[in-house]
Protein backbone atom coordinates (compact mmCIF):
# COMPACT_ATOMS: atom_id res chain seq x y z
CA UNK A 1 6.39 -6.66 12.97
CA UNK A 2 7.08 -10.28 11.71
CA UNK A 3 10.35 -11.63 10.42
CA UNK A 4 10.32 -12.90 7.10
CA UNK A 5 9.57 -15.73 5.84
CA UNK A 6 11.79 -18.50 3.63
CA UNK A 7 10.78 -19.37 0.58
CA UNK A 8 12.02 -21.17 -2.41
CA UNK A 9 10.80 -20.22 -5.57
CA UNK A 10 11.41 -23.13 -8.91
CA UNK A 11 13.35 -20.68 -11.54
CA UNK A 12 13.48 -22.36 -14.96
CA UNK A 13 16.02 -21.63 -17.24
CA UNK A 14 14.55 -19.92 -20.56
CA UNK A 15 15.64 -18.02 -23.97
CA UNK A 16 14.59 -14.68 -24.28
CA UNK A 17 12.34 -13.66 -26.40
CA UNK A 18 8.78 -12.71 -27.73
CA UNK A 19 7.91 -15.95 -28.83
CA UNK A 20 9.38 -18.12 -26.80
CA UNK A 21 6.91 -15.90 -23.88
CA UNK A 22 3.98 -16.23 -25.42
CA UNK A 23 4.69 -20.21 -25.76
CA UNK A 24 5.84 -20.02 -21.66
CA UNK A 25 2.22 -18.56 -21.48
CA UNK A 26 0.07 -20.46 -23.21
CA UNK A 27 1.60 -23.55 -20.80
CA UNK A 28 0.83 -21.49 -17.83
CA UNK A 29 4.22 -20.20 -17.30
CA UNK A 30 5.23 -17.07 -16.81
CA UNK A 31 8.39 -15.27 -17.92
CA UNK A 32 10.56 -13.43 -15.29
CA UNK A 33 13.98 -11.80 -15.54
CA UNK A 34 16.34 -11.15 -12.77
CA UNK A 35 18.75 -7.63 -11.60
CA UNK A 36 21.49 -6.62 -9.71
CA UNK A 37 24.63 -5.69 -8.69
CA UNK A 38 26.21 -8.80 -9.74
CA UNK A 39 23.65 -10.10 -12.13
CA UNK A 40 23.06 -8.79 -15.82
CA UNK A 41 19.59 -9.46 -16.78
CA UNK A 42 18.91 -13.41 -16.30
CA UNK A 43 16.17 -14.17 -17.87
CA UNK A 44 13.97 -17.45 -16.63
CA UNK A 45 10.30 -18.18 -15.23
CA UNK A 46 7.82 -19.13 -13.09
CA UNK A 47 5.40 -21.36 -12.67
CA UNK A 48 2.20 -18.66 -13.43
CA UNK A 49 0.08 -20.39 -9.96
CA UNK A 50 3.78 -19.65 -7.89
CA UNK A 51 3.12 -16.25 -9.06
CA UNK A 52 -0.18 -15.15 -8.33
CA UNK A 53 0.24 -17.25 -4.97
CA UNK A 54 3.01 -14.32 -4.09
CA UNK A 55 1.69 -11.52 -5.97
CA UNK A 56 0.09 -9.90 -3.00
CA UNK A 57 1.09 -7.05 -1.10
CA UNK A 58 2.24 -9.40 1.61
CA UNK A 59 5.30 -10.19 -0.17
CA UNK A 60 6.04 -7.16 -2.01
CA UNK A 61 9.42 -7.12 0.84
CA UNK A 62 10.18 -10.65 0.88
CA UNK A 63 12.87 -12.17 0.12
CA UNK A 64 13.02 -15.68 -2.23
CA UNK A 65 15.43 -17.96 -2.86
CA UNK A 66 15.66 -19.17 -6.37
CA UNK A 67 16.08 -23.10 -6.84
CA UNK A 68 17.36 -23.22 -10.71
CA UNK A 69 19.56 -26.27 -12.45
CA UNK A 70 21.00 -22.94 -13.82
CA UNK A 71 23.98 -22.66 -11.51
CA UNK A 72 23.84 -19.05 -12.40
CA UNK A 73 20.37 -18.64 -10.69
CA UNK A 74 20.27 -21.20 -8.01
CA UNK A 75 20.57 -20.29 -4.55
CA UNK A 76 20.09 -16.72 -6.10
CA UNK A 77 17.97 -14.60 -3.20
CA UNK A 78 15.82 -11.73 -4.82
CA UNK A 79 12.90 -9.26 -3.77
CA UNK A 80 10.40 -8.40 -6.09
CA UNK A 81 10.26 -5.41 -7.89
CA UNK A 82 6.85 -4.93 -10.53
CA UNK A 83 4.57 -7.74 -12.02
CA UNK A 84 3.11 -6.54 -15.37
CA UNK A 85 -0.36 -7.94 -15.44
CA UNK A 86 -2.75 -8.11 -18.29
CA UNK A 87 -5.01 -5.13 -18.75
CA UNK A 88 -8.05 -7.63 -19.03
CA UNK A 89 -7.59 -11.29 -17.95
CA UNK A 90 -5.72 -9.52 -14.90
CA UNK A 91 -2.66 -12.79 -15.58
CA UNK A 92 0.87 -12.19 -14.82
CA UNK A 93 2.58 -11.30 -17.85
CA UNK A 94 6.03 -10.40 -16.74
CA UNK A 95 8.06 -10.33 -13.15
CA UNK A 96 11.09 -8.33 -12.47
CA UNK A 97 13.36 -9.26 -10.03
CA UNK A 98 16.19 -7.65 -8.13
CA UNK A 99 19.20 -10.04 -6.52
CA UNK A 100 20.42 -6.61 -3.90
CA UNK A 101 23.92 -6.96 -2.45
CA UNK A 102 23.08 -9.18 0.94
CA UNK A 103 25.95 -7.57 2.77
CA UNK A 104 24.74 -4.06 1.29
CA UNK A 105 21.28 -2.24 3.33
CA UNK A 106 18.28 -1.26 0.96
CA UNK A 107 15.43 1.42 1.00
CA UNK A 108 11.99 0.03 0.94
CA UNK A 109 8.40 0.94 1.81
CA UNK A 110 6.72 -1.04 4.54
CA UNK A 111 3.07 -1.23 5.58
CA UNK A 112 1.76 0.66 8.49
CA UNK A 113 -0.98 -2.04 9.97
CA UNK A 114 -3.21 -0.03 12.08
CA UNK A 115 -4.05 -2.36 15.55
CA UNK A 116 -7.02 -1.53 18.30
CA UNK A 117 -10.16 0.92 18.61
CA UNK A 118 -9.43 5.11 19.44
CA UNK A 119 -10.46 5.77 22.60
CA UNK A 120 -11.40 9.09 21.00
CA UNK A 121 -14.16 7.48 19.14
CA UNK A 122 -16.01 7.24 22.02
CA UNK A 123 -16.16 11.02 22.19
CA UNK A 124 -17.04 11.16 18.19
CA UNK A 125 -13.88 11.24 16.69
CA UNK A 126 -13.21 9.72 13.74
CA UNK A 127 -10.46 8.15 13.06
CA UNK A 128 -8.33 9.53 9.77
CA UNK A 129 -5.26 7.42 8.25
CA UNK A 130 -2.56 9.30 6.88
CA UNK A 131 0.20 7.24 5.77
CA UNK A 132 -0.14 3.58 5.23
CA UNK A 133 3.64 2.67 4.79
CA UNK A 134 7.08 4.16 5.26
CA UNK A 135 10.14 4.47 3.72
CA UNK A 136 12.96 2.16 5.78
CA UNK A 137 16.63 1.39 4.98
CA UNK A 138 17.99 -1.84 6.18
CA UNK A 139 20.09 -4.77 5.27
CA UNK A 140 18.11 -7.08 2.99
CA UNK A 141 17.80 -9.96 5.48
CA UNK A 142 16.51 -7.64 8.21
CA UNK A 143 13.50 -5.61 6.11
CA UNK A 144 10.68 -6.00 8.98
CA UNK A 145 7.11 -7.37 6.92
CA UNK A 146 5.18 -4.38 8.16
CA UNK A 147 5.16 -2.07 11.32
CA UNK A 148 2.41 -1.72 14.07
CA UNK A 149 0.63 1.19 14.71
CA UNK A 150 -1.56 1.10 18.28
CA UNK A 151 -3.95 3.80 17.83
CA UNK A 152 -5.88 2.67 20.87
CA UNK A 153 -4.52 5.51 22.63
CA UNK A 154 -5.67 8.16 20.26
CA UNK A 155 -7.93 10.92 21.33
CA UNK A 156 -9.75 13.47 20.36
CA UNK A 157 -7.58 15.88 18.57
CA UNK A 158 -4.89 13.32 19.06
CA UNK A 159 -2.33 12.32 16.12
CA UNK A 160 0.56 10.00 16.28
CA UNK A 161 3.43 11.22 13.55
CA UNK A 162 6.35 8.94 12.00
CA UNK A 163 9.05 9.36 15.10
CA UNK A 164 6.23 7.78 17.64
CA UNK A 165 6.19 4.73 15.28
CA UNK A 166 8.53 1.77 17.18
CA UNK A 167 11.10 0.76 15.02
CA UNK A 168 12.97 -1.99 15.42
CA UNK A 169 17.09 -2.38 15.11
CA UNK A 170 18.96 -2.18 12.93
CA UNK A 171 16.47 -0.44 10.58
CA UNK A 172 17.15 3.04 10.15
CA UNK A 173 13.85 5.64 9.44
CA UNK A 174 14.14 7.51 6.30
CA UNK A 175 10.60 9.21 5.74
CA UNK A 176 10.96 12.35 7.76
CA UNK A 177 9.63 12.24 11.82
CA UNK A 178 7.22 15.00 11.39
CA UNK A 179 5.26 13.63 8.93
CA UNK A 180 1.36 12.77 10.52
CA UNK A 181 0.52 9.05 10.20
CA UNK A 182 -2.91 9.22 11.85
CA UNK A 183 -5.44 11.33 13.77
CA UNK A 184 -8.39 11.90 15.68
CA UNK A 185 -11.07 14.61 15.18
CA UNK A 186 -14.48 15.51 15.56
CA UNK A 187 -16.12 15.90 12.13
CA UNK A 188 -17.79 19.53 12.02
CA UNK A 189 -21.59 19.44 11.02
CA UNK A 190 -22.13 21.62 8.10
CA UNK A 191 -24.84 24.02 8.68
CA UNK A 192 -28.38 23.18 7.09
CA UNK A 193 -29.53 24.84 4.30
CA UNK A 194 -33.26 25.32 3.32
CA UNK A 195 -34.92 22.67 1.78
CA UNK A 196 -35.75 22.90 -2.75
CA UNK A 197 -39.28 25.02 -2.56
CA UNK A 198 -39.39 26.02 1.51
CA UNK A 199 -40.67 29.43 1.86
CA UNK A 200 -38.10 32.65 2.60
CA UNK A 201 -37.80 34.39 5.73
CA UNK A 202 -40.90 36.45 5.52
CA UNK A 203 -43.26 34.76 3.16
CA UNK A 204 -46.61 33.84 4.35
CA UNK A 205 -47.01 30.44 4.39
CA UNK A 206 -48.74 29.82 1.05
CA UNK A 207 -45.43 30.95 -0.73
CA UNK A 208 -46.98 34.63 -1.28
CA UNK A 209 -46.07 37.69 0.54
CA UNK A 210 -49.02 39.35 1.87
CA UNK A 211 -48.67 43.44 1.22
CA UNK A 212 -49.57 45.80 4.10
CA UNK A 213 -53.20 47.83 3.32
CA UNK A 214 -52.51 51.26 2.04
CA UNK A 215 -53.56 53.94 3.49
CA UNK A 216 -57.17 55.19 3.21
CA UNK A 217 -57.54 58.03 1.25
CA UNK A 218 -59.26 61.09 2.52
């Protein structure tokens, strides 16, 4: 677990609008629109290389701080909610934002990042991830970036479930404690079957069963 990082992100005011986001587009812009409690759909953008730089997983919890000459979006902190991305040229098309209540806590989904070797590997178990990321409620300023998951204890037959994950305070668990995160198990070998063309159980070798003489007749 990390704490988060602060960054700034350059809103630009803009006028909403089909045309006026295709025109934000074409100059490598891209057109964003901000949520929340206190905020009714401000539209602005981004500079399109700001947004693929934070696009990734990474940041999908972080929380930026808009710099704007719009006194209505500057100093503004949001989290990210969806990037619409073009079915093709894979560009940003479209961010949504969310500007949550600061003094207010917030569910999210954070990463599970899995860290060391099973010990139960050594025995031939393999190793089986369940869950990659759980669901958390916290205040916005205190949303971990991802949780650590030691699995170097694991052996075989081993699992470690959401309530042996270490949380840290002030961040309350809301995915159930039960739930399995990962194991450890032996794969079983299926058993072989006969190869295309091999002979049955009781055929003579050249793929013909030989019949027993008959009796002589008297």
């Amino acid at each position: 677990m990390t704490t988060q990082e602060n960054i700034t992100l350059e809103a630009f005011p803009r006028q909403s609008g089909k045309g006026q986001a295709r025109s934000l587009r074409r100059d490598k812009n891209t057109p964003a629109v901000v949520y929340g409690p206190k905020v009714n759909g401000l539209p602005f953008s981004l500079l399109e290389k700001e947004v693929v730089k934070y696009s990734k997983h990474h940041f999908e919890n972080t929380i930026f701080t808009l710099k704007s000459s719009d006194p209505k979006l500057n100093g503004l902190r949001v989290l990210r909610k969806a990037i619409d991305v073009h079915p093709v040229s894979r560009r940003p098309m479209h961010v949504d934002f969310i500007a949550p209540d600061m003094t207010k806590e917030v569910r999210v989904n954070l990463e599970l990042r899995f860290e060391g070797k099973a010990k139960g590997t050594l025995e031939g178990g393999v190793v089986n991830i369940i869950k990659r990321d759980i669901e958390v409620e916290c205040l916005p300023t205190a949303i971990p970036e991802f949780i650590s998951v030691d699995i170097s204890h694991l052996d075989v037959d081993g699992s470690i479930h959401v309530s042996d994950l270490s949380i840290p305070p002030g961040v309350e668990l809301i995915t159930a404690g039960d739930e399995t995160v990962v194991t450890c198990a032996v794969v079983a070998e299926e058993p072989a079957t006969p190869a295309a063309g091999a002979p049955a159980e009781g055929a003579a070798a050249g793929g013909t069963e030989t019949a027993a003489p008959a009796e002589d007749k008297k």
